[in-house]
N, C-alpha and C. Protein backbone atom coordinates (compact mmCIF):
# COMPACT_ATOMS: atom_id res chain seq x y z
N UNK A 1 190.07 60.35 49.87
CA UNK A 1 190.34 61.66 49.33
C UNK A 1 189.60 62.71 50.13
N UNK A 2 190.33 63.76 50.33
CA UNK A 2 190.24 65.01 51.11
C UNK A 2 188.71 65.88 50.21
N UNK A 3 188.36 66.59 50.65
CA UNK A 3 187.35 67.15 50.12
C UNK A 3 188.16 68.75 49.90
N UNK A 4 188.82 69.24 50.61
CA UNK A 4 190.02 70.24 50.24
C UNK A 4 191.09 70.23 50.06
N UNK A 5 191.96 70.53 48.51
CA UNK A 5 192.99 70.15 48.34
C UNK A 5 194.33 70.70 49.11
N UNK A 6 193.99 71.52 49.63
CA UNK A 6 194.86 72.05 50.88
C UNK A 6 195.20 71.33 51.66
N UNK A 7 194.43 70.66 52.44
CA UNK A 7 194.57 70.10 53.49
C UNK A 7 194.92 68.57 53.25
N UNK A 8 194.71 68.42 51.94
CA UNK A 8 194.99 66.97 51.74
C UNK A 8 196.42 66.74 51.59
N UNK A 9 196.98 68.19 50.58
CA UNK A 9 198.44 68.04 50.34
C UNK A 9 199.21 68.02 51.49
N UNK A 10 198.97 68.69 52.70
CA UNK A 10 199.60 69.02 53.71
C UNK A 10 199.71 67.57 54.41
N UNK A 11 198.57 66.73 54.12
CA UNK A 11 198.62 65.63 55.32
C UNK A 11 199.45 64.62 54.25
N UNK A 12 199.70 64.45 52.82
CA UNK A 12 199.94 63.63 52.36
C UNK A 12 201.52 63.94 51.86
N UNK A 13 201.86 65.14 52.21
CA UNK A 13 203.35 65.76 52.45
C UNK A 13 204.58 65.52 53.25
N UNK A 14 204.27 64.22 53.85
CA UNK A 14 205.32 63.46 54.45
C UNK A 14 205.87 62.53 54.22
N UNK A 15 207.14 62.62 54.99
CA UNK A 15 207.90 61.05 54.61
C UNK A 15 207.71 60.08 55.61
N UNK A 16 207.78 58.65 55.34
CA UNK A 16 207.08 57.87 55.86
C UNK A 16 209.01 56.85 56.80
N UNK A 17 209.10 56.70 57.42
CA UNK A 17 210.56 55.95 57.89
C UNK A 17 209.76 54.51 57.56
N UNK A 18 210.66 53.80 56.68
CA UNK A 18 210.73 52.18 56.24
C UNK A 18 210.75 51.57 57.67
N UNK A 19 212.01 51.81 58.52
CA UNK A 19 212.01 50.89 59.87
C UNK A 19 211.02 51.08 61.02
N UNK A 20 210.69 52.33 61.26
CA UNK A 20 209.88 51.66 62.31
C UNK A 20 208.35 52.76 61.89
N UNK A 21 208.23 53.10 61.06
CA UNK A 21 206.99 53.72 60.53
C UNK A 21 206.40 55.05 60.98
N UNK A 22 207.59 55.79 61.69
CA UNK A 22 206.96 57.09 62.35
C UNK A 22 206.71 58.03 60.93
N UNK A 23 206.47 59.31 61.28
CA UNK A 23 206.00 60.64 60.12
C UNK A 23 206.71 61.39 60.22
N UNK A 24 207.61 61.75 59.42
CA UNK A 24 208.96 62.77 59.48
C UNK A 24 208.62 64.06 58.21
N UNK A 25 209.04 65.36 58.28
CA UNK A 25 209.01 66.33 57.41
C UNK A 25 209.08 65.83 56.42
N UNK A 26 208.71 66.60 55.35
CA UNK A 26 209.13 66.07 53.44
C UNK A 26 210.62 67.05 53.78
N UNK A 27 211.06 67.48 54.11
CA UNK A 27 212.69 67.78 53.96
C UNK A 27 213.80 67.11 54.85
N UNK A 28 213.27 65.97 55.59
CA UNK A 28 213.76 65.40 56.84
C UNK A 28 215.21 64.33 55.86
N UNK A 29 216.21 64.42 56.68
CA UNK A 29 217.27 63.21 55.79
C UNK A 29 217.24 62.29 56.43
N UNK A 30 217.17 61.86 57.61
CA UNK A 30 216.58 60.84 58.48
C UNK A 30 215.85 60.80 59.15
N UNK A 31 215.33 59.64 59.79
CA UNK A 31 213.86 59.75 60.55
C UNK A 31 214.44 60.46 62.37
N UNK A 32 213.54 60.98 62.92
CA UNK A 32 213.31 61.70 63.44
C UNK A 32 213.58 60.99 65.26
N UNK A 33 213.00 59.65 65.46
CA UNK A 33 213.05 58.58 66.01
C UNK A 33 213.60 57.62 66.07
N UNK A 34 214.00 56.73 64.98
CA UNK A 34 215.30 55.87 65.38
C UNK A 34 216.60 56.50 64.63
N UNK A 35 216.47 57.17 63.65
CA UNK A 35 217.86 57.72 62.60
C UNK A 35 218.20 57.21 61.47
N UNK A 36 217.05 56.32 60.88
CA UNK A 36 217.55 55.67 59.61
C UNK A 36 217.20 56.57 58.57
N UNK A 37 218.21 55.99 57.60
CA UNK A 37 218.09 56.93 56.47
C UNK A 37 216.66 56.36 55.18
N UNK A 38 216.25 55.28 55.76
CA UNK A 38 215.03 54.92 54.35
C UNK A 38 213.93 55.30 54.79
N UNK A 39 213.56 56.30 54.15
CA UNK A 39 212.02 57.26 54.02
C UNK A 39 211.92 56.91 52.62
N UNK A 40 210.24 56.78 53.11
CA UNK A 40 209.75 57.01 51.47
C UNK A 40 208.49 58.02 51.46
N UNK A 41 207.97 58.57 51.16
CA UNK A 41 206.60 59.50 50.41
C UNK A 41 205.28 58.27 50.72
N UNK A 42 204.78 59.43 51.99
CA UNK A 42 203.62 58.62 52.14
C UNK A 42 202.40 58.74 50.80
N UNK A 43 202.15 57.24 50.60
CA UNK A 43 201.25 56.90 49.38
C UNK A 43 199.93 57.73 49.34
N UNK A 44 199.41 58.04 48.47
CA UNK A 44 197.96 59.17 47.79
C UNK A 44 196.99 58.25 48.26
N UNK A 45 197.18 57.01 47.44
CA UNK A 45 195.67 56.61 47.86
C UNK A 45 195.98 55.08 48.77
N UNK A 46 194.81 54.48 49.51
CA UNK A 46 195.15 52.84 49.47
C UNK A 46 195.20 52.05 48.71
N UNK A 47 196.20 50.90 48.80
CA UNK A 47 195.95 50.21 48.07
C UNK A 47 195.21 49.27 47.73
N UNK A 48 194.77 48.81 46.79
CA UNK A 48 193.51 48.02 46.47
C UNK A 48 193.65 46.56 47.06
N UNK A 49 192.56 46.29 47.19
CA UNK A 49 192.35 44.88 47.97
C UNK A 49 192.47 43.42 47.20
């Protein structure tokens, strides 16, 4: 966790491409790099071990 919530939302404001894992806009309809359509919302926190 970010120590400013500004900057945290901004970095955690992307979509994530399922196939090959690049960082695409939160308004992007496909990824940016290969063209697939499965993005998901990069996750808040890690997940636990």
């Amino acid at each position: 966790m970010a120590k400013f919530p500004e900057p945290e939302k901004e970095i955690n404001d992307v979509l994530i491409c399922m196939r090959c894992k690049a960082r695409n806009s939160k308004t992007a309809k496909a990824c940016r790099k290969c063209g697939a359509i499965y993005l998901r919302k990069k996750r808040k926190q890690a997940k636990a071990k």
